[in-house]
N, C-alpha and C. Protein backbone atom coordinates (compact mmCIF):
# COMPACT_ATOMS: atom_id res chain seq x y z
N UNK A 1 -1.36 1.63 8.61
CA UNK A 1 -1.57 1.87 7.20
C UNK A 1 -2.87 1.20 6.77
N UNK A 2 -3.59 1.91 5.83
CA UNK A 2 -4.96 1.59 5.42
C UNK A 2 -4.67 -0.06 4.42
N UNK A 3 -5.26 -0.78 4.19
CA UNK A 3 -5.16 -1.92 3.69
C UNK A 3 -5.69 -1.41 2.13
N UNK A 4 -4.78 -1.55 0.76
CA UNK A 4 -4.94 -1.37 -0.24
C UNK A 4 -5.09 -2.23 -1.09
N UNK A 5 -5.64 -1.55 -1.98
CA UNK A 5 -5.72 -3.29 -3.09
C UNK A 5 -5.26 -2.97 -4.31
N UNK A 6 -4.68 -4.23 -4.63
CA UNK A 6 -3.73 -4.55 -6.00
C UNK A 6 -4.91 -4.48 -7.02
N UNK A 7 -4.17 -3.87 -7.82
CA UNK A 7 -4.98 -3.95 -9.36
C UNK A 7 -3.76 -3.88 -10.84
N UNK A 8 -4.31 -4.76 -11.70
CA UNK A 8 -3.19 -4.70 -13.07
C UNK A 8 -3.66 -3.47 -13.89
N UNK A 9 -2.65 -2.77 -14.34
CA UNK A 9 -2.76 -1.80 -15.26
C UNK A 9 -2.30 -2.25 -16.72
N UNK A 10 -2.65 -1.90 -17.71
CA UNK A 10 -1.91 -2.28 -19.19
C UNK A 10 -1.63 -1.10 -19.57
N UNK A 11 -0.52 -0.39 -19.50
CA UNK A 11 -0.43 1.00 -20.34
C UNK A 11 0.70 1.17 -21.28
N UNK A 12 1.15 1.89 -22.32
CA UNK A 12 1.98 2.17 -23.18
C UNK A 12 3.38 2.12 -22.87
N UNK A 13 4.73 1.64 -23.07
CA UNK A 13 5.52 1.54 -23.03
C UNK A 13 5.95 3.34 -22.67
N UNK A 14 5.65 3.88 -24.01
CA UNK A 14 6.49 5.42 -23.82
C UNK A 14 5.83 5.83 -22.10
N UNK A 15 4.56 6.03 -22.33
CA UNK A 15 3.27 6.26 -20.83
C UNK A 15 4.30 5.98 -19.17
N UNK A 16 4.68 4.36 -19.69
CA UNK A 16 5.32 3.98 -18.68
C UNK A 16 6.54 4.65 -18.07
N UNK A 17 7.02 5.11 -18.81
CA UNK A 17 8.88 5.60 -19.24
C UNK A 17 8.49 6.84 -18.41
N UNK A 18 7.27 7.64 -19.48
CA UNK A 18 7.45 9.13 -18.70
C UNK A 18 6.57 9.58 -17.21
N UNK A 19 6.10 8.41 -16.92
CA UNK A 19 5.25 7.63 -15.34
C UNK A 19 6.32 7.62 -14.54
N UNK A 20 7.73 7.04 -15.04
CA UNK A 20 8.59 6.56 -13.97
C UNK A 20 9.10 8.05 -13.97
N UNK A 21 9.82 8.80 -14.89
CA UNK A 21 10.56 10.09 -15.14
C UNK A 21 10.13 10.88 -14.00
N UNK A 22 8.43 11.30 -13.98
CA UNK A 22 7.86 11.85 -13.53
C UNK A 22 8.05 11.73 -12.00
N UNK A 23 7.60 10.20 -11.60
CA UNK A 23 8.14 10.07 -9.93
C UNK A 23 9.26 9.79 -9.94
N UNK A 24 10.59 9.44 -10.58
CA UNK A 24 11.80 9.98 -9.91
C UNK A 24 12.12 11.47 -9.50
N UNK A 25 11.39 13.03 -10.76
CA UNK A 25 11.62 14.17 -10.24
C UNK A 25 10.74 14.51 -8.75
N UNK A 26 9.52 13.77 -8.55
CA UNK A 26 9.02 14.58 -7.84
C UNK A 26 9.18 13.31 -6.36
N UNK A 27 10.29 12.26 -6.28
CA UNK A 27 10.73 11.70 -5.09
C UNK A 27 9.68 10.57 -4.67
N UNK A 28 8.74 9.89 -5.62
CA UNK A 28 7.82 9.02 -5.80
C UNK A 28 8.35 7.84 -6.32
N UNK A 29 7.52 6.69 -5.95
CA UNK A 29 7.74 5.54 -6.52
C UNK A 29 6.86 5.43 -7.90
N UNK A 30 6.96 4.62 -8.58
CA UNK A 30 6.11 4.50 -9.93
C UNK A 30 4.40 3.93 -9.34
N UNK A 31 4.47 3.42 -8.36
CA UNK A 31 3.10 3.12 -7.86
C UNK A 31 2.37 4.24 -7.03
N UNK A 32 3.48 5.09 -6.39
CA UNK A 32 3.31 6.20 -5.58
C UNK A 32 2.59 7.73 -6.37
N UNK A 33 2.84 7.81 -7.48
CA UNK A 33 2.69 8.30 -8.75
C UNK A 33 1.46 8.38 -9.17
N UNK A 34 1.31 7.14 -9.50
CA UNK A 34 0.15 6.87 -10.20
C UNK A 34 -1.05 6.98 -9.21
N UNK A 35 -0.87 6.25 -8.04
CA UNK A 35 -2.28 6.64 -6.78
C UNK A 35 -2.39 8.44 -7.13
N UNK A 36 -1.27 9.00 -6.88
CA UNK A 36 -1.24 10.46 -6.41
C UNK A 36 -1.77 11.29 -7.63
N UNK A 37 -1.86 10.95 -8.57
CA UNK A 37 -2.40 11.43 -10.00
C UNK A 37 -3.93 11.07 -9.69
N UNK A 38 -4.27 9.60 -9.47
CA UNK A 38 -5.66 8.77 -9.61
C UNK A 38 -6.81 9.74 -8.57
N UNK A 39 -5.79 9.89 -7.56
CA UNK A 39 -6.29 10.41 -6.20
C UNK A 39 -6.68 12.54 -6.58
N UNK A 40 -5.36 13.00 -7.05
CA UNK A 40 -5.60 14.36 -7.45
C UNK A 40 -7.05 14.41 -9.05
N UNK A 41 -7.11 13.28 -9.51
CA UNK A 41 -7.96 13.77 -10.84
C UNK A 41 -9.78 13.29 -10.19
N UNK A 42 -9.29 12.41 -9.13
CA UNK A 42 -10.66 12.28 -8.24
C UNK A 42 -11.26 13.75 -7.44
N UNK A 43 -10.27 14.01 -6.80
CA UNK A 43 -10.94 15.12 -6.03
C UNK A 43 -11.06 16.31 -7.15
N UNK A 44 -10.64 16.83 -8.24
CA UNK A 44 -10.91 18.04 -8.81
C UNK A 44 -12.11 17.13 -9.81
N UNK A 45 -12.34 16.09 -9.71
CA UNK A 45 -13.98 16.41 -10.32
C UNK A 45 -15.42 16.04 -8.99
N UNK A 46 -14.61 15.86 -8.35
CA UNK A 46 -15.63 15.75 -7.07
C UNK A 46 -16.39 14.45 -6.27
N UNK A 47 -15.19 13.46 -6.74
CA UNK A 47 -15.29 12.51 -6.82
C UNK A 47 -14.88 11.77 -5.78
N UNK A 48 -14.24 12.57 -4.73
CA UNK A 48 -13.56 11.91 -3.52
C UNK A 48 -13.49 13.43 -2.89
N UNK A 49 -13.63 13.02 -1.44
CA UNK A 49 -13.77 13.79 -0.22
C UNK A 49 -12.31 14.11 0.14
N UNK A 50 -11.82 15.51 0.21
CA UNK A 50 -10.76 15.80 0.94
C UNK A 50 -10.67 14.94 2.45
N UNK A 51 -9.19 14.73 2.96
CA UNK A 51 -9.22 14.00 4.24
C UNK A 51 -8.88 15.10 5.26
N UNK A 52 -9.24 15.35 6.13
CA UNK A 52 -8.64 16.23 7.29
C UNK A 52 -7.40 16.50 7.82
């Protein structure tokens, strides 16, 4: 596994609620979630390289 790094977020209570909602339907953790959002809004502006 690639070595990741911790970072603090401050976000909205409701934000949070419908963060977790979101990765319980789609079988994600609340940290799992949020990479996978960070990671999908990187590559559709061109901002990160698809991986092979």
């Amino acid at each position: 596994m690639a070595d990741k790094k911790a970072i603090v977020i401050r976000i909205s209570p409701e934000i949070s609620k419908q963060l977790e909602k979101w990765a319980v339907d789609e079988f994600r953790s609340l940290n799992g979630q949020i990479e996978y959002l960070l990671q999908k809004a990187l590559l559709e502006q061109g901002r990160l390289r698809k991986k092979n």
